[in-house]
Protein backbone atom coordinates (compact mmCIF):
# COMPACT_ATOMS: atom_id res chain seq x y z
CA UNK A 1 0.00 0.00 0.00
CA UNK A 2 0.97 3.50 -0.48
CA UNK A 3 -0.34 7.01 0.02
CA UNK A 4 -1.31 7.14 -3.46
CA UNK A 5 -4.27 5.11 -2.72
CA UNK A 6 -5.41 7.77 -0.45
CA UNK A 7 -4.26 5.72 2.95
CA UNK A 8 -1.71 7.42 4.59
CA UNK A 9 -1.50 5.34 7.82
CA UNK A 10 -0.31 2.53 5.13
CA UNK A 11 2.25 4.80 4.01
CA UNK A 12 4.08 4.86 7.68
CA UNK A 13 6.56 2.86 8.91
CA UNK A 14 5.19 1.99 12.16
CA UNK A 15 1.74 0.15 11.74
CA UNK A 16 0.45 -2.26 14.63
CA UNK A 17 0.43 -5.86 13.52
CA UNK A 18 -3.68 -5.99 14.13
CA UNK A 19 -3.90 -2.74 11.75
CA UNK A 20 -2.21 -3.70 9.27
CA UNK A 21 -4.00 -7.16 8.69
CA UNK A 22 -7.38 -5.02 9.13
CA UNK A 23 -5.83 -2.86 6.20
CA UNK A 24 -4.89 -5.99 4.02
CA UNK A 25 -8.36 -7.60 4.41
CA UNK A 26 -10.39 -4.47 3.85
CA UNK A 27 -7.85 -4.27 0.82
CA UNK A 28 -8.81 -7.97 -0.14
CA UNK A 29 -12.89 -7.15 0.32
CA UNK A 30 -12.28 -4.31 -1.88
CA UNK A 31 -10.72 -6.20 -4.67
CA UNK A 32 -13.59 -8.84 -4.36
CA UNK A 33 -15.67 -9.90 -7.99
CA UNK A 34 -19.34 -10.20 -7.50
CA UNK A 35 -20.96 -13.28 -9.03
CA UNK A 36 -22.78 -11.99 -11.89
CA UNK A 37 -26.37 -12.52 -12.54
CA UNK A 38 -27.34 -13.71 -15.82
CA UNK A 39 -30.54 -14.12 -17.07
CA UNK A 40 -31.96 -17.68 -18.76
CA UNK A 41 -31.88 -16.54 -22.15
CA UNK A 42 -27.67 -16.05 -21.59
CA UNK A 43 -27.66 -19.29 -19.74
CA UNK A 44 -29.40 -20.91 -22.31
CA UNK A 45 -26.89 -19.31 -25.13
CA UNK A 46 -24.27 -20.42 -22.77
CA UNK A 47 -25.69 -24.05 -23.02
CA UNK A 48 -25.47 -24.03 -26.48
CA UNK A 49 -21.96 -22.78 -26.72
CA UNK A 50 -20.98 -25.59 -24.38
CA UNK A 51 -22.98 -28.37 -26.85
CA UNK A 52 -21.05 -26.90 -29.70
CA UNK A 53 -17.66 -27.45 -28.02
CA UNK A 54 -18.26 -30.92 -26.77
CA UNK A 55 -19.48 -31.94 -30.02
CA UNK A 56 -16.60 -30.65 -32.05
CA UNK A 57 -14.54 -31.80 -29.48
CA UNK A 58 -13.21 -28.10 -29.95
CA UNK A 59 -10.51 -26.45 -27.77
CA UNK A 60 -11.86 -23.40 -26.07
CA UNK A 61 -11.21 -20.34 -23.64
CA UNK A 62 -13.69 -20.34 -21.30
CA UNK A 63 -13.26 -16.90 -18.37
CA UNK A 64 -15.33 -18.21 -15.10
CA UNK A 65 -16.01 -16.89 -11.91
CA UNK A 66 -14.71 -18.31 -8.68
CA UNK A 67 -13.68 -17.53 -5.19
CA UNK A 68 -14.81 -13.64 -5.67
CA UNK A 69 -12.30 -13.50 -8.56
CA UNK A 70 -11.96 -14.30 -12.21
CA UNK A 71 -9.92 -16.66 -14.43
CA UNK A 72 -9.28 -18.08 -17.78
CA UNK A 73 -8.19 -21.20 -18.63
CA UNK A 74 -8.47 -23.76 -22.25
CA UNK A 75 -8.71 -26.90 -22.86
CA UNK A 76 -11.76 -28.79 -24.28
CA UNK A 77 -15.10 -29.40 -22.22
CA UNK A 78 -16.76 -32.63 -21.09
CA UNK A 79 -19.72 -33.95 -19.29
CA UNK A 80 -18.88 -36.46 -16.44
CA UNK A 81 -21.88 -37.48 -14.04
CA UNK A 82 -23.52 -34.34 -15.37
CA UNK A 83 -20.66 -32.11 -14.22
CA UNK A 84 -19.45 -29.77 -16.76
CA UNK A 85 -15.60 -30.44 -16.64
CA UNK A 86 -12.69 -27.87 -18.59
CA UNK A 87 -9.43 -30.31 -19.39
CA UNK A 88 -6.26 -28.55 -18.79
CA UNK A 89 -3.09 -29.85 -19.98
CA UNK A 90 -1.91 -30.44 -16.42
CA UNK A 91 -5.53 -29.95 -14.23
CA UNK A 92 -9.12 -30.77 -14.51
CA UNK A 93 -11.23 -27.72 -13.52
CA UNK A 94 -15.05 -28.20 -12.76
CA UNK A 95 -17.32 -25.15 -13.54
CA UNK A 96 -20.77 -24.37 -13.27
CA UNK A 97 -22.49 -22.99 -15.73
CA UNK A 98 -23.78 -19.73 -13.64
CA UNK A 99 -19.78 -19.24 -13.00
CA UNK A 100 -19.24 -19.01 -16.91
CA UNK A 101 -18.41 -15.32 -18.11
CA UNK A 102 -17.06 -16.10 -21.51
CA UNK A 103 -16.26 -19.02 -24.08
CA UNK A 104 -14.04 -17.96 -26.42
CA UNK A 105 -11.97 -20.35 -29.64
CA UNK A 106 -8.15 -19.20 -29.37
């Protein structure tokens, strides 16, 4: 932190211990991604783009929600025991389909 950011008690050198982690987690709530809201019609267009990727077997970009923050990741999609699964190179990421921002072919 700096005084930049319009804290100047982060700026000082001498900060108690309990301020300071009070500073970094009203930092962290600040920095915090709501879950967006979409609507069925987007859901449903969503679905469709999913179908369209499994079926091609195609590799996609897909941007998700999770943990108050946002990632990306590719790989191709597939249903297991109706989970919609994202296969990395190296990981396996499971999404749900309300956490999906964006499918994108790189």
């Amino acid at each position: 932190m700096n005084i930049t950011s319009g804290n100047i008690f982060a700026a000082m050198r001498l900060v108690l211990p309990e301020h300071r982690s009070a500073m970094d987690t009203m930092e962290r709530s600040q920095r915090r991604t709501p879950l967006p809201q979409w609507s069925e019609d987007r859901l449903e267009e969503l679905q469709i783009e999913i179908s369209e990727a499994i079926a091609n077997d195609a590799v996609v970009r897909i941007t998700y929600w999770r943990d108050h923050a946002v990632y990306e990741a590719t790989g191709r999609c597939k249903i297991s025991y109706g989970r919609l699964l994202l296969l990395e190179a190296h990981q396996t990421i499971e999404l749900l389909p309300q956490h999906i921002l964006r499918i994108d072919t790189p």
